[in-house]
Protein backbone atom coordinates (compact mmCIF):
# COMPACT_ATOMS: atom_id res chain seq x y z
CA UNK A 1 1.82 -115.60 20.69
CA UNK A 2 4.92 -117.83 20.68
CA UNK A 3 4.54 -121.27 21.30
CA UNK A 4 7.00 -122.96 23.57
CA UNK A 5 5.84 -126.52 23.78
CA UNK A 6 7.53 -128.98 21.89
CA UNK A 7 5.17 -131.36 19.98
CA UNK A 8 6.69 -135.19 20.09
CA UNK A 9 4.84 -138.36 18.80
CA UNK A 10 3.99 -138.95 22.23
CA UNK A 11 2.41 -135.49 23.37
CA UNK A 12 4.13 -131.92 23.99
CA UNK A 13 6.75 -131.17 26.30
CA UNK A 14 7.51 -127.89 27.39
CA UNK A 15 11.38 -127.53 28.49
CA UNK A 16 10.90 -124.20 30.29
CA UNK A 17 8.53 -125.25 32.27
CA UNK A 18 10.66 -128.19 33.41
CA UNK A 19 13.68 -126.13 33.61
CA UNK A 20 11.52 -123.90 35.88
CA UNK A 21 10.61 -127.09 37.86
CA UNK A 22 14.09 -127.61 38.02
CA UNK A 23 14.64 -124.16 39.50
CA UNK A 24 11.92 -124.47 42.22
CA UNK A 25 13.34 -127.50 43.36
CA UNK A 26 16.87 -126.20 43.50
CA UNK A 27 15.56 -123.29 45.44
CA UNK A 28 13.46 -125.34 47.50
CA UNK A 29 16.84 -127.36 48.39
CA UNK A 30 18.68 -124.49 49.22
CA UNK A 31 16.32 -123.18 52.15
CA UNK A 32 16.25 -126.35 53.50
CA UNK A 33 20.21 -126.71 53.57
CA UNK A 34 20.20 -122.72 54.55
CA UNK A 35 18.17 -123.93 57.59
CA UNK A 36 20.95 -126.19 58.96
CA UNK A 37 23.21 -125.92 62.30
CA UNK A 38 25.50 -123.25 61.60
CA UNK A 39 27.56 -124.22 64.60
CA UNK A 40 28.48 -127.54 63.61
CA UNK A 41 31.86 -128.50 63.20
CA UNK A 42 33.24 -131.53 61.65
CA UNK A 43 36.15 -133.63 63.61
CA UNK A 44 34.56 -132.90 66.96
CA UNK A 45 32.58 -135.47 68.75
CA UNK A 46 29.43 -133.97 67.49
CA UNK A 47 30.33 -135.41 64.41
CA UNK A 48 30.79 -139.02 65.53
CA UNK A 49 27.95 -142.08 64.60
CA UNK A 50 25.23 -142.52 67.19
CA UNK A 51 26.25 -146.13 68.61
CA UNK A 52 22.84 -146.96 71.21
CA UNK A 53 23.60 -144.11 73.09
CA UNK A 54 26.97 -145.17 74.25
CA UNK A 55 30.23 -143.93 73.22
CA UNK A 56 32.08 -145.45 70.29
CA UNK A 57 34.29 -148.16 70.50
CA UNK A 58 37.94 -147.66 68.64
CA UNK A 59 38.54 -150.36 66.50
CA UNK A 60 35.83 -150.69 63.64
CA UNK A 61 32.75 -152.72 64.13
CA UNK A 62 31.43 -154.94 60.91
CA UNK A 63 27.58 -154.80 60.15
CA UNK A 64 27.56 -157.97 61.17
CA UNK A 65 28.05 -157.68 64.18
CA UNK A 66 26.26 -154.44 65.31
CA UNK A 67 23.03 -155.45 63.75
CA UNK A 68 23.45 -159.17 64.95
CA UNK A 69 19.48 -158.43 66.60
CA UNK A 70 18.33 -158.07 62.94
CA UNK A 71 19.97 -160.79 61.25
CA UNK A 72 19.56 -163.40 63.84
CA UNK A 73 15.55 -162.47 63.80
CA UNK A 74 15.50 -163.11 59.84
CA UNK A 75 18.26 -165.37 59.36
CA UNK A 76 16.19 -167.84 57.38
CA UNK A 77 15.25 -165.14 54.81
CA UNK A 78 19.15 -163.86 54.88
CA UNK A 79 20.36 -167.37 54.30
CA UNK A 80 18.03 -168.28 51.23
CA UNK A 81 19.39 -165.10 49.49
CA UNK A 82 22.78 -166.06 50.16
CA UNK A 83 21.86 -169.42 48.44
CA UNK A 84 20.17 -167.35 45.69
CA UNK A 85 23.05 -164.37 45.04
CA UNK A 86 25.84 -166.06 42.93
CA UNK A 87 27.30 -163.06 41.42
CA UNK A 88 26.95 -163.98 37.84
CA UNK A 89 25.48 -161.60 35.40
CA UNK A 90 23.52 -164.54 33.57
CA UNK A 91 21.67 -165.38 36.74
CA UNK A 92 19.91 -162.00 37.62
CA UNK A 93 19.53 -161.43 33.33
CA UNK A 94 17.76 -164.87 33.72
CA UNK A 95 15.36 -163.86 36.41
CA UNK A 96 14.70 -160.58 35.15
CA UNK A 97 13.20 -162.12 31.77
CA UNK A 98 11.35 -164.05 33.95
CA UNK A 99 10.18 -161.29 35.41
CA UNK A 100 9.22 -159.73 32.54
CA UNK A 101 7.26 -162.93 31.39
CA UNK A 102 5.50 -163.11 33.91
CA UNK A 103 4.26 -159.29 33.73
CA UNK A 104 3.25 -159.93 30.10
CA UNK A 105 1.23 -163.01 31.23
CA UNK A 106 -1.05 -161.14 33.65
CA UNK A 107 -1.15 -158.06 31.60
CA UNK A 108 -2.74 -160.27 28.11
CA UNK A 109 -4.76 -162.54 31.19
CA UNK A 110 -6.14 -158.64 32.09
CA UNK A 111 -4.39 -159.32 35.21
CA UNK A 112 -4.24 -154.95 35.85
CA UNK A 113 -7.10 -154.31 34.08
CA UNK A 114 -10.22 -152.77 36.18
């Protein structure tokens, strides 16, 4: 009997039974699209973004604006990321050491550990 299972330093991996994974999946996807509105038609009003129930206005409407509900409820959480987001690479490298740090901490402190 042929073996197909690779054998790696960290176990065995099979490729054919991933690429039959794969396969499933893509079938799986398929009767799912296959299942869609056939009569849809893009460019018609069908097609346009649900806007509360009421039709569309023209010109375009920022985020902003449309979801002023949301960011008026959790401004104060909005405005201390804006304080925190400065765009530079250094920053987010910076916090994701931290991040890291801090993970290795509680992991040696058997911080996950049952």
């Amino acid at each position: 009997m042929i073996d197909l299972a690779l054998k790696t330093a960290a176990g065995y991996w099979a490729p054919l039974v991933w690429l039959a994974a794969f396969l499933i999946a893509l079938a799986i996807a398929l009767i799912i699209r296959s299942r869609g509105n056939s009569r849809f038609k893009q460019g018609k009003e069908q097609a346009t973004p649900f806007f509360s129930g009421n039709k569309p206005p023209e010109e375009n409407i920022s985020g902003s604006n449309f979801y002023w509900g949301f960011f008026s409820a959790t401004g104060k959480y909005y405005g201390w990321l804006r304080k925190l987001h400065t765009g530079i690479v250094n920053d987010y490298v910076f916090c994701l050491v931290l991040l890291v740090i801090f993970l290795l901490l509680a992991a040696a402190l058997g911080g996950g550990m049952p």
